[in-house]
N, C-alpha and C. Protein backbone atom coordinates (compact mmCIF):
# COMPACT_ATOMS: atom_id res chain seq x y z
N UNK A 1 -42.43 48.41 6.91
CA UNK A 1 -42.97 48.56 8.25
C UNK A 1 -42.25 47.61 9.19
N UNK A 2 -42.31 47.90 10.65
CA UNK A 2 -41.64 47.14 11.68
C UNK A 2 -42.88 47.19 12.60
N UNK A 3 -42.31 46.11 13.52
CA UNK A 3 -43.04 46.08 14.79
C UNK A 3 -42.57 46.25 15.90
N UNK A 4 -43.43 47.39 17.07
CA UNK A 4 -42.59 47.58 18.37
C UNK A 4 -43.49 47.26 19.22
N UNK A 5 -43.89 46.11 19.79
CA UNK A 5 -45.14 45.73 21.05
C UNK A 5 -46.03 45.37 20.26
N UNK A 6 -47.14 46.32 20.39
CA UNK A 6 -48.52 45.77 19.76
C UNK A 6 -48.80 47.21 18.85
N UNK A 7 -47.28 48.02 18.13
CA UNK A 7 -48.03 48.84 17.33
C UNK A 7 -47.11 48.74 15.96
N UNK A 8 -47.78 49.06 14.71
CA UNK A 8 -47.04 48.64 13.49
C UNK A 8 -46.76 50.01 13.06
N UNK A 9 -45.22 50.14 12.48
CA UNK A 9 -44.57 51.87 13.06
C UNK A 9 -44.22 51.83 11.03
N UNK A 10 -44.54 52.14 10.76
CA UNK A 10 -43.68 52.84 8.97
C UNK A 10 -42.50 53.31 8.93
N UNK A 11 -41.47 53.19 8.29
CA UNK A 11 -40.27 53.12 7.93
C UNK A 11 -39.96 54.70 7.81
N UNK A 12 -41.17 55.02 7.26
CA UNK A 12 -40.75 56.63 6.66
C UNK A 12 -40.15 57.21 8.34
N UNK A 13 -41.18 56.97 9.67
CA UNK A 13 -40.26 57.52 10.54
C UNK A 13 -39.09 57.58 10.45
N UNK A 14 -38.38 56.86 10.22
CA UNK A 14 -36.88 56.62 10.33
C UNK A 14 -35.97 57.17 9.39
N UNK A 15 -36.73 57.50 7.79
CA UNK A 15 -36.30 57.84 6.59
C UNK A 15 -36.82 59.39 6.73
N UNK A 16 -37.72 59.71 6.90
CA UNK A 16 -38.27 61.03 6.43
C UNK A 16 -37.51 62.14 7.48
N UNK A 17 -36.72 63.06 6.51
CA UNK A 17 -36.21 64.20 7.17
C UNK A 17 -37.34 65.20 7.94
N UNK A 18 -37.31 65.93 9.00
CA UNK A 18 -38.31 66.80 9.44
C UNK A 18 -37.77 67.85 10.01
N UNK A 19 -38.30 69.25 10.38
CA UNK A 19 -37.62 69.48 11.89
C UNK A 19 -38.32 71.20 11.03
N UNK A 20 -39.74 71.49 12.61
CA UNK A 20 -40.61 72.69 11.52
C UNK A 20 -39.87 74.12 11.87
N UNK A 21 -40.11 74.67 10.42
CA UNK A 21 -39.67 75.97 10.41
C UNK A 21 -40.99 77.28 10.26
N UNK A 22 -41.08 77.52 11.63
CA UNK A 22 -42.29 78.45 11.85
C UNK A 22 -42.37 80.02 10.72
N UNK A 23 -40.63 80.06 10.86
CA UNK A 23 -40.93 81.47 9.85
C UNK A 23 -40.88 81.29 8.74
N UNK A 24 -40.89 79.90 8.12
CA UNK A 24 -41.54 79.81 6.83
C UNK A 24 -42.58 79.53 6.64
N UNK A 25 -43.55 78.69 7.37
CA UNK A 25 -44.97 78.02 7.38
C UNK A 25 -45.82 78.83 8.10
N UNK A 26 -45.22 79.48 9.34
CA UNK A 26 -46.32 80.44 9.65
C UNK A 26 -47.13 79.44 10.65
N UNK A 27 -47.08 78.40 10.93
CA UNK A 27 -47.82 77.49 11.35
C UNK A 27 -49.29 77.04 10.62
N UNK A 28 -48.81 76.91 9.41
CA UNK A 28 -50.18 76.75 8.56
C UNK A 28 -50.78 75.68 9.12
N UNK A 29 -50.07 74.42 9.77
CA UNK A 29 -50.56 72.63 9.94
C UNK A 29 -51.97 73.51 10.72
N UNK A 30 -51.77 74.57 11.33
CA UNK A 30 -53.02 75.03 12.83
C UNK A 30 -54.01 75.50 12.14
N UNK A 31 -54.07 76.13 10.44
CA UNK A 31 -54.67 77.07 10.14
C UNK A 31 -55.50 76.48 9.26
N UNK A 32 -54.85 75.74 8.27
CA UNK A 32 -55.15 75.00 6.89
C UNK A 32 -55.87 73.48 7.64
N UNK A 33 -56.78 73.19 6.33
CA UNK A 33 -57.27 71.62 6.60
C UNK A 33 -58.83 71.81 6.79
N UNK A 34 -59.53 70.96 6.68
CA UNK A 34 -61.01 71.44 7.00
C UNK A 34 -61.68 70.95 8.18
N UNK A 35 -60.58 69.89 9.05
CA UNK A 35 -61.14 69.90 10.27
C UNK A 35 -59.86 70.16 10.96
N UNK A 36 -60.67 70.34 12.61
CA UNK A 36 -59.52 70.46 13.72
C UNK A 36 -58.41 69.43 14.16
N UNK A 37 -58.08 69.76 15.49
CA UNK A 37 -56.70 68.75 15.10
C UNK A 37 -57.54 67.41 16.17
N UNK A 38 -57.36 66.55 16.21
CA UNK A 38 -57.89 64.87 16.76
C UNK A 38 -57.93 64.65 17.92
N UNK A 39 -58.38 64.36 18.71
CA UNK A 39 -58.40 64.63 20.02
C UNK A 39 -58.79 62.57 20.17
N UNK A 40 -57.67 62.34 21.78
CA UNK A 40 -58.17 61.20 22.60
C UNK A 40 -59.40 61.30 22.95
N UNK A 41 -60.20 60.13 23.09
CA UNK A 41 -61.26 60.38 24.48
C UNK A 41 -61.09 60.74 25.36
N UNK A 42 -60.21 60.77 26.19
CA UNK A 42 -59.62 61.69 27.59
C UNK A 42 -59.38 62.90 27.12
N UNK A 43 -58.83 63.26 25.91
CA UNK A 43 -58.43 64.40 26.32
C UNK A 43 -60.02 65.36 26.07
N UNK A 44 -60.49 64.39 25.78
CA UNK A 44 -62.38 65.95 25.37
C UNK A 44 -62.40 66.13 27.02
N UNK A 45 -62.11 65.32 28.17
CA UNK A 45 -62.34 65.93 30.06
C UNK A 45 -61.50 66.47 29.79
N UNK A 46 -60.18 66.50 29.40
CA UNK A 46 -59.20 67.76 29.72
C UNK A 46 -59.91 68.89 29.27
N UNK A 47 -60.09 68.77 27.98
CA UNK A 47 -60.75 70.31 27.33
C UNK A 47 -61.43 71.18 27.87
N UNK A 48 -62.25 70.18 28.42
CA UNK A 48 -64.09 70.67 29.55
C UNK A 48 -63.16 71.55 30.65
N UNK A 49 -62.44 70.83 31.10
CA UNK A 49 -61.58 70.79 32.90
C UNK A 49 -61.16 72.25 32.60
N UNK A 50 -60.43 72.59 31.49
CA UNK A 50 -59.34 73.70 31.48
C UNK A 50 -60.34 75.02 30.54
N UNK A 51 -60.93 75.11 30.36
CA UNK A 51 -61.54 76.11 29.62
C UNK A 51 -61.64 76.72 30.55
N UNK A 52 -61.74 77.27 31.71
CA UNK A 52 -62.27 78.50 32.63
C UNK A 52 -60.29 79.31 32.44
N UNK A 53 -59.30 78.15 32.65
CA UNK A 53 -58.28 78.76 32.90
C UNK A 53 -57.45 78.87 31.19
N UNK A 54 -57.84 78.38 30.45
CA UNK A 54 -57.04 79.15 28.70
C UNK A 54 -58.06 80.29 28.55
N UNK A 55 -58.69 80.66 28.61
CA UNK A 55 -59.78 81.48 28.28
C UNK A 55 -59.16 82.96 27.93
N UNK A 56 -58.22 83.47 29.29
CA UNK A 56 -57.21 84.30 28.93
C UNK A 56 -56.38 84.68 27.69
N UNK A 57 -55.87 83.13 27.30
CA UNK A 57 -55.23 82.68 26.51
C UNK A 57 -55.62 82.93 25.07
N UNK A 58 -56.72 83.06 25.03
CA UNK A 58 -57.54 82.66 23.14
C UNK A 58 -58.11 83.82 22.59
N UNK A 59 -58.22 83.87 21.65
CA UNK A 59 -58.54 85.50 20.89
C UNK A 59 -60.31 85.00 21.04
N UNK A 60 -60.78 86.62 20.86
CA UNK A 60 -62.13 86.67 21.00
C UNK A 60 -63.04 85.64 19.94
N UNK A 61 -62.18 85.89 18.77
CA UNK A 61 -63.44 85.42 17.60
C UNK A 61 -63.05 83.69 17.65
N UNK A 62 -62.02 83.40 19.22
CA UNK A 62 -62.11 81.87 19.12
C UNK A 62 -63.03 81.53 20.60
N UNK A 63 -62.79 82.84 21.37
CA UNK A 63 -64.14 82.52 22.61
C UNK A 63 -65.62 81.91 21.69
N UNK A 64 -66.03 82.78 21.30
CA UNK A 64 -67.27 82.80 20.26
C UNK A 64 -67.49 81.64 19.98
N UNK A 65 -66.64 80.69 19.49
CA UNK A 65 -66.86 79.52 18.29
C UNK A 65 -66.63 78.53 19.37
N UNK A 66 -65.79 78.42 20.66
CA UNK A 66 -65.71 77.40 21.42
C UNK A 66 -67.22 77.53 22.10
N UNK A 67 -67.83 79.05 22.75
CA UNK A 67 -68.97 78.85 23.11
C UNK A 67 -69.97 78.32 22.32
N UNK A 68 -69.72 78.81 21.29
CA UNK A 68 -71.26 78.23 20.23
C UNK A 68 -71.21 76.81 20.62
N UNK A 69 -69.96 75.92 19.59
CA UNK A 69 -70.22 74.99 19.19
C UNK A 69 -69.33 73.77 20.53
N UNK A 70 -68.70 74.20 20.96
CA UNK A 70 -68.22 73.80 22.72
C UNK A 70 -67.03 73.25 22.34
N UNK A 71 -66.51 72.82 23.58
CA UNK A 71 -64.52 73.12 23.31
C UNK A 71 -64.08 71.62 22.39
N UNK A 72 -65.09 70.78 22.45
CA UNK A 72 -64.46 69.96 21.00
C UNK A 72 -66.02 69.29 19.92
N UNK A 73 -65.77 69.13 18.94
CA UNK A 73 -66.76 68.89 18.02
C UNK A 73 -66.40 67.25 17.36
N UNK A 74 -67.77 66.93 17.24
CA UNK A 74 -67.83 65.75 16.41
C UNK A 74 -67.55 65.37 15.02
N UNK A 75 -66.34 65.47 14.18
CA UNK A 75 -66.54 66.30 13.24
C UNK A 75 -67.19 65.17 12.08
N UNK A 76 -66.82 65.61 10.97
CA UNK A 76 -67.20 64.77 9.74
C UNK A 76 -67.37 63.26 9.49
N UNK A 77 -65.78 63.36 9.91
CA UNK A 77 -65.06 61.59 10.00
C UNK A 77 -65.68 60.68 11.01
N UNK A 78 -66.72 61.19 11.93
CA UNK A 78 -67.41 61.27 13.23
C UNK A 78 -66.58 60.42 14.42
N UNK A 79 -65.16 61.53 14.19
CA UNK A 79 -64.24 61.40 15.49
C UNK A 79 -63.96 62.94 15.84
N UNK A 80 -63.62 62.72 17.26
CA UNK A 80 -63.81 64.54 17.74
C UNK A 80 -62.43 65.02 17.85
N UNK A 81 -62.58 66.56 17.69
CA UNK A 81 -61.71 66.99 17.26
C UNK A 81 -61.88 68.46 17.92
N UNK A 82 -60.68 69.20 17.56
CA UNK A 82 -61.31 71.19 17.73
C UNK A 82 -62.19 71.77 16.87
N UNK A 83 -62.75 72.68 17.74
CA UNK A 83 -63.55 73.52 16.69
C UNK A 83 -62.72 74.70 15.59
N UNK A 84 -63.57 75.02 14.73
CA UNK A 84 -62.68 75.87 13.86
C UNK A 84 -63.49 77.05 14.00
N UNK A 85 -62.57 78.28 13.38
CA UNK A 85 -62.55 79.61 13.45
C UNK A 85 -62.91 79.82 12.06
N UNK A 86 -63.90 80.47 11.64
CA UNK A 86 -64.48 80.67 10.50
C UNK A 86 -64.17 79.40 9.13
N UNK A 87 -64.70 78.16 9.66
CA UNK A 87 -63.75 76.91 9.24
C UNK A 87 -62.49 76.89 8.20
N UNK A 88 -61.76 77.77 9.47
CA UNK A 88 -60.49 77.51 8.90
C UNK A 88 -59.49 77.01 10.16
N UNK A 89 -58.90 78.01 11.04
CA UNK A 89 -57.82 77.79 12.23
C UNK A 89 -58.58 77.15 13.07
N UNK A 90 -57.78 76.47 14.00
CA UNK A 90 -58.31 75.50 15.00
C UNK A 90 -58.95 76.57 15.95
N UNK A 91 -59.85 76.72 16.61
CA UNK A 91 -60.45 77.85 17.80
C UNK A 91 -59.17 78.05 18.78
N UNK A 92 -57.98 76.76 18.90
CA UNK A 92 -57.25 76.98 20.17
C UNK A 92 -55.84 78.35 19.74
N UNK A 93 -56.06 78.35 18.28
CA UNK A 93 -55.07 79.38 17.56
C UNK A 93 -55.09 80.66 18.25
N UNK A 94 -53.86 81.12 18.38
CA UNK A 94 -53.53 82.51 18.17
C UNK A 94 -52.31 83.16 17.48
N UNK A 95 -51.89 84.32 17.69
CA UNK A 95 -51.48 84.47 16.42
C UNK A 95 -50.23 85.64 17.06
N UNK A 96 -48.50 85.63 16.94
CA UNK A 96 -47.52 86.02 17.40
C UNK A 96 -46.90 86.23 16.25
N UNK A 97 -46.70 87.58 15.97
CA UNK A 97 -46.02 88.49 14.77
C UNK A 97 -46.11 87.29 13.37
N UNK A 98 -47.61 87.07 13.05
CA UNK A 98 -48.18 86.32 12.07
C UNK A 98 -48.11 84.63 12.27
N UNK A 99 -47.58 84.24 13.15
CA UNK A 99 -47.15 82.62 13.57
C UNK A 99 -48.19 82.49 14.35
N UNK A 100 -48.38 81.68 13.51
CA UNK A 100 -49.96 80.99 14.34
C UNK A 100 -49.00 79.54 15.23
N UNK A 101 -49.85 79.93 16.89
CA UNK A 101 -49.11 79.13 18.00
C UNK A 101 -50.61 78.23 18.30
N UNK A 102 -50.31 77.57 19.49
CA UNK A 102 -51.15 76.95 20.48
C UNK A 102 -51.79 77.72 21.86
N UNK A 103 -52.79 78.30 21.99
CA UNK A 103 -53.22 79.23 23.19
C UNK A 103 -53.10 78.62 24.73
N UNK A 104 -53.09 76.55 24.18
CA UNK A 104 -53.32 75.64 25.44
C UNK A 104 -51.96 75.64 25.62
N UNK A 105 -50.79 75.96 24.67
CA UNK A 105 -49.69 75.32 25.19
C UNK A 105 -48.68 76.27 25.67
N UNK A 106 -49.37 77.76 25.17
CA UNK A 106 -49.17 78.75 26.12
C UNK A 106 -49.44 78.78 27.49
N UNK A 107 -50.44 78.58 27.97
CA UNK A 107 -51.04 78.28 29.25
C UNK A 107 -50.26 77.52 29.84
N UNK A 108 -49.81 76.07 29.14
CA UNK A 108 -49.46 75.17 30.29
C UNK A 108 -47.66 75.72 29.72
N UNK A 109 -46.95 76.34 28.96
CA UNK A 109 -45.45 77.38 29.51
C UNK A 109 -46.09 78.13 30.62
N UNK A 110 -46.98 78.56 30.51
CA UNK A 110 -46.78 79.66 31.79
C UNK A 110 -46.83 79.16 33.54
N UNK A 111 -47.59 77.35 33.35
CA UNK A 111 -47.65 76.66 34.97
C UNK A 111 -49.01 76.97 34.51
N UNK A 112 -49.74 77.70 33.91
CA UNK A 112 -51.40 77.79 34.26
C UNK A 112 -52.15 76.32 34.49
N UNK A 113 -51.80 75.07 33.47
CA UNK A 113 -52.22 74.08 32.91
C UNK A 113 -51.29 72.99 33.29
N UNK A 114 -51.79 71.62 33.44
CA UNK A 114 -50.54 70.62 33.31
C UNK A 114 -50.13 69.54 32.10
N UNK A 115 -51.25 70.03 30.96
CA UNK A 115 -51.61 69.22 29.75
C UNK A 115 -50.93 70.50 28.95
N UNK A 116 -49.81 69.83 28.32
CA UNK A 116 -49.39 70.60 27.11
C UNK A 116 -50.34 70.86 25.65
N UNK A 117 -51.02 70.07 24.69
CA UNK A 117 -51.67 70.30 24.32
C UNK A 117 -51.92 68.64 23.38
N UNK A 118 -53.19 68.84 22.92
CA UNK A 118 -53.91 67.40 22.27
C UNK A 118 -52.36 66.53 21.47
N UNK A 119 -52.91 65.69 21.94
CA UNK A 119 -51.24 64.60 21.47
C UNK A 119 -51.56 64.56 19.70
N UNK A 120 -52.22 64.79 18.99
CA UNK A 120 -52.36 64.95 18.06
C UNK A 120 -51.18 66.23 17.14
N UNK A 121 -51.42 66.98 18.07
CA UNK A 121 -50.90 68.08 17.38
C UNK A 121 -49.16 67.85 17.98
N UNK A 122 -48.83 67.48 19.65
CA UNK A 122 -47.56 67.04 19.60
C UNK A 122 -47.17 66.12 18.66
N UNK A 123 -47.55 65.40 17.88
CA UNK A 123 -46.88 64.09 17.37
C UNK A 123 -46.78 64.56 15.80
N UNK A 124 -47.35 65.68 15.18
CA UNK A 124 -47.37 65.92 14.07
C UNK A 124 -46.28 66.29 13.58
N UNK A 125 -46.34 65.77 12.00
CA UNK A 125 -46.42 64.97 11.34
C UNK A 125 -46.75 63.56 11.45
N UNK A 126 -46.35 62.89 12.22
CA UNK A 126 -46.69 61.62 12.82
C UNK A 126 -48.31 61.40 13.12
N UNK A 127 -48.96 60.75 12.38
CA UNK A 127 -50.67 60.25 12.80
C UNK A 127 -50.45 58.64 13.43
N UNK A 128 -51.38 58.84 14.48
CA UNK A 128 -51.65 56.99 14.81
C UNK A 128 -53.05 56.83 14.53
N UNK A 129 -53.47 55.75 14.44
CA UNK A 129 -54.64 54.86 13.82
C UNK A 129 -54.35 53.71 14.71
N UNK A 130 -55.76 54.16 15.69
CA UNK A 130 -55.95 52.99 16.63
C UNK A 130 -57.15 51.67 16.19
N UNK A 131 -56.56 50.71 16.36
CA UNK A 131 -57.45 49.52 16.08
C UNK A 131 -57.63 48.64 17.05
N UNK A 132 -58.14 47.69 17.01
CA UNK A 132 -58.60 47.28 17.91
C UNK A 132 -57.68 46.13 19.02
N UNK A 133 -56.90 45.34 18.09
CA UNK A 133 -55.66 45.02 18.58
C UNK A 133 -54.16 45.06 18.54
N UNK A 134 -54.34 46.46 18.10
CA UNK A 134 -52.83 47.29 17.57
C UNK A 134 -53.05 48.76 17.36
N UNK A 135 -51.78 49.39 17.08
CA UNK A 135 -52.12 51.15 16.46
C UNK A 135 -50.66 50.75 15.39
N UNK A 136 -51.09 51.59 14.83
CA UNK A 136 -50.84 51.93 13.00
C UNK A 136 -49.96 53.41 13.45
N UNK A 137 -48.55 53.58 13.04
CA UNK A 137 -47.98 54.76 13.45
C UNK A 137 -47.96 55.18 11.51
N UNK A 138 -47.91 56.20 11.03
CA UNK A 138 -47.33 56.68 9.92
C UNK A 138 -47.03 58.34 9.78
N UNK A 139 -46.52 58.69 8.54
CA UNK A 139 -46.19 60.35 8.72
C UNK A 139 -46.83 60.81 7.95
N UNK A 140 -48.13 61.98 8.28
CA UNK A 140 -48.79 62.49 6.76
C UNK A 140 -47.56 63.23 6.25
N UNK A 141 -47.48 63.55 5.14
CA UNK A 141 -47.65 64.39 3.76
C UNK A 141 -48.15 65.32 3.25
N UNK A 142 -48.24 66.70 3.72
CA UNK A 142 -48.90 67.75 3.36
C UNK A 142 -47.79 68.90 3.02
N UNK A 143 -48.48 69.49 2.13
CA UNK A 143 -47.44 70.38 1.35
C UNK A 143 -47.11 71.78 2.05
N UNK A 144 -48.15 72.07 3.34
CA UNK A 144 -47.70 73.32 4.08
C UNK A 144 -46.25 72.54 5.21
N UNK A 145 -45.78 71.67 5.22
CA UNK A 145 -44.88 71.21 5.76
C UNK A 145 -43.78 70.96 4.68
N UNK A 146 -43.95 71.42 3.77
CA UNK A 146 -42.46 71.65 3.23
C UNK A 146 -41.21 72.12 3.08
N UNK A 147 -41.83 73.19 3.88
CA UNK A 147 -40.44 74.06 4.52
C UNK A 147 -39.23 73.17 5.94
N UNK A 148 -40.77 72.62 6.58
CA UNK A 148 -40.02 71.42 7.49
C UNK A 148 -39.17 70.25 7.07
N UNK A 149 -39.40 69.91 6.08
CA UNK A 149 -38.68 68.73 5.04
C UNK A 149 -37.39 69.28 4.45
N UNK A 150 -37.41 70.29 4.28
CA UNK A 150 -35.97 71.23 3.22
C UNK A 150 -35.12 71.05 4.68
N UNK A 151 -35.82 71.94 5.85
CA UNK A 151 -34.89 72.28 7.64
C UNK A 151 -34.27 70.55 7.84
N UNK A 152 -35.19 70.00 7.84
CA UNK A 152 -34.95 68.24 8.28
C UNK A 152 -33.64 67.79 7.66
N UNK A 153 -33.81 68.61 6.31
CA UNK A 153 -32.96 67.32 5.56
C UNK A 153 -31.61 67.93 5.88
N UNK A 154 -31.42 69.24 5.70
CA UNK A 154 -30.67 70.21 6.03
C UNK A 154 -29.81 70.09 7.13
N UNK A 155 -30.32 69.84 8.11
CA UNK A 155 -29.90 69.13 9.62
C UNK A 155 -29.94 67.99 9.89
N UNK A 156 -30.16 67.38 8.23
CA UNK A 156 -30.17 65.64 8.66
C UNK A 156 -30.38 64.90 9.86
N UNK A 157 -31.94 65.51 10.45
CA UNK A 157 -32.64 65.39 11.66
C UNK A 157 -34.10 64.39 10.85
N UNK A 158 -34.22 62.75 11.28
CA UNK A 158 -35.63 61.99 11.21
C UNK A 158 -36.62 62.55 11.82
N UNK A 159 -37.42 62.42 11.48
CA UNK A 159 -38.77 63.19 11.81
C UNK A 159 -39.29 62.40 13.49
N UNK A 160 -38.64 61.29 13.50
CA UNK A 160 -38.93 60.44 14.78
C UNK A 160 -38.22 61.29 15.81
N UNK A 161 -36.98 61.79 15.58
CA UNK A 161 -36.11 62.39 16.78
C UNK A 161 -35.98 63.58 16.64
N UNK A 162 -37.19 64.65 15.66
CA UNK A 162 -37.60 65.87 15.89
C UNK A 162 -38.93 65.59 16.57
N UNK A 163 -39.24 64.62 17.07
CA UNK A 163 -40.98 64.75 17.71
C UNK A 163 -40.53 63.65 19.32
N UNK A 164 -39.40 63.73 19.50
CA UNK A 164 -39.02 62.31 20.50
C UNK A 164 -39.74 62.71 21.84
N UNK A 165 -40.12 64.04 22.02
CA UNK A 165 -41.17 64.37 23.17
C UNK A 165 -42.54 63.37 23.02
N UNK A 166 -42.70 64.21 21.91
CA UNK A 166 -44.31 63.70 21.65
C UNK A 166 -44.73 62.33 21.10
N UNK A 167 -43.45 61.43 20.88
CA UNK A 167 -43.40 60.33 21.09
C UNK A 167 -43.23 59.49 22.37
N UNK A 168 -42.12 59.97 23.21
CA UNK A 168 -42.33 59.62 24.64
C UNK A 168 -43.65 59.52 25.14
N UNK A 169 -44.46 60.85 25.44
CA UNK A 169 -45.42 60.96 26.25
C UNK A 169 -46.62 60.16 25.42
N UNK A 170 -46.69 59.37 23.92
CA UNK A 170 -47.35 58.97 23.34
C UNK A 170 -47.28 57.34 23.49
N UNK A 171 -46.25 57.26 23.61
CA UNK A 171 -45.53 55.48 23.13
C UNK A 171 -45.02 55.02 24.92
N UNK A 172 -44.15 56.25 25.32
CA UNK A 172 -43.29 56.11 26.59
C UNK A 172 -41.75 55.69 26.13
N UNK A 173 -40.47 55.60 26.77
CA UNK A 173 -39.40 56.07 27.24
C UNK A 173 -39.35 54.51 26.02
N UNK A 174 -39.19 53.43 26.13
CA UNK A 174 -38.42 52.34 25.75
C UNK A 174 -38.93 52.24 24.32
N UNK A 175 -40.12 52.65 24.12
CA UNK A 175 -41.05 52.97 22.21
C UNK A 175 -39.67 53.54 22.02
N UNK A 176 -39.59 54.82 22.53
CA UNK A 176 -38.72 55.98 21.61
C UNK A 176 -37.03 55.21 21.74
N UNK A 177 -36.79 54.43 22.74
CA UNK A 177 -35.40 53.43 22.76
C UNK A 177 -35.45 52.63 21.45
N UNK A 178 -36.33 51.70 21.45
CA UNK A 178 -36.33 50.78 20.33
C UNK A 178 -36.56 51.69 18.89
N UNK A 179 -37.39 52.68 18.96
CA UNK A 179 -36.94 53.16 17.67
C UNK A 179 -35.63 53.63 17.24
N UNK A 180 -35.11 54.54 18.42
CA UNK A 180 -33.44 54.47 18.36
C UNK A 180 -32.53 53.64 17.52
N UNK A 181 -32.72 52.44 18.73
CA UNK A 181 -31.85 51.46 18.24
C UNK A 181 -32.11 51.04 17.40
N UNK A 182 -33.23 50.83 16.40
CA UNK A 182 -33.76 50.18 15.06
C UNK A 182 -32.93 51.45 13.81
N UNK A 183 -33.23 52.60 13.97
CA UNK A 183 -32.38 53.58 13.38
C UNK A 183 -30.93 53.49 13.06
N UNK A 184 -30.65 53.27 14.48
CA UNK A 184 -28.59 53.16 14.30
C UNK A 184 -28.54 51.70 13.43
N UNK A 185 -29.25 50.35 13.74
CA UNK A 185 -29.10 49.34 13.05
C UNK A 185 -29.45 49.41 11.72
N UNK A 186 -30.43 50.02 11.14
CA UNK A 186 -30.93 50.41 9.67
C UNK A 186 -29.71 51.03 8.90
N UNK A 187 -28.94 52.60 10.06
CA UNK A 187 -27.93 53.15 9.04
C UNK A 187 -26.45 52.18 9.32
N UNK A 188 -26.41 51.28 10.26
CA UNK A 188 -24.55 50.79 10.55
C UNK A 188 -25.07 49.69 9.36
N UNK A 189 -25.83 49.13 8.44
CA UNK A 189 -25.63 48.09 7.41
C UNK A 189 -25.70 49.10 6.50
N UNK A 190 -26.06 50.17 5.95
CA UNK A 190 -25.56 51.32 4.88
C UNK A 190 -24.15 51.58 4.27
């Protein structure tokens, strides 16, 4: 592990090949798992804010389950999260010649929205673990992302600079610098 400010980042960023391949996974990370994907405290007002305008966006049998149980849930771990679709797909799922996408991040391609979608799901593979005087960066490990690991390695692409969006808008511009430069210094002593 290293340190960048006040957050402690795992090595595997830097080591672990990534880079996802939809027509092999299908987007299972959206489908598989038994809860939804993690949501900020801010982002549960985004959720509230934008539901009149994704609404378009979302298949019926995920209207249903956002009305029942409302656009984010408390879940197990008793941190909130999306609701699920017959607890399986996240409610925000839909589904493009079997590729399960994002309905919010459709919306905000089209200008509907200005929130791309829960930073959870941008940063994945990548989880943070916030504490109280630091955050904890690491990369889960799940086996419907294996097809992404074969593409990664393949294109000898780090999983840090296949997600450098969703690290920016997570960390900001000089996080994703210093991981950079910690990278080139890790491989020029190799």
């Amino acid at each position: 592990m290293f340190e960048i400010g006040k957050t402690l980042v795992s090595k595997v960023l830097l080591d672990h090949a990534f880079c996802c391949d939809l027509s092999k996974c299908k987007g299972a990370c959206c489908v598989e798992g038994d809860v939804g994907a993690p949501l900020l405290e801010e982002e549960k007002k985004i959720l509230r804010e934008i539901q009149p305008i994704i609404r378009p966006y979302l298949r019926p049998e995920s209207l249903v389950e956002i009305d029942s149980q409302g656009p984010f849930i408390l879940d197990e771990d008793g941190e909130y999260s999306t609701p699920l679709v017959n607890k399986k797909e996240c409610a925000y799922v839909v589904f493009e010649s079997g590729i399960a996408k994002c309905g919010i991040e459709k919306a905000y391609e089209d200008g509907a929205i200005k929130w791309q979608k829960p930073l959870s799901c941008h940063l994945y593979p990548i989880r943070v673990k916030r504490y109280e005087s630091f955050s904890a960066v690491n990369v889960h490990h799940w086996k419907v992302c294996e097809p992404a690991c074969i593409m990664g390695q393949e294109l000898q692409l780090p999983v840090f600079r296949f997600l450098k969006n969703g690290i920016k808008r997570a960390f900001g511009i000089k996080f994703y610098e210093e991981l950079e430069s910690i990278y080139q210094e890790t491989r020029s002593g190799q």
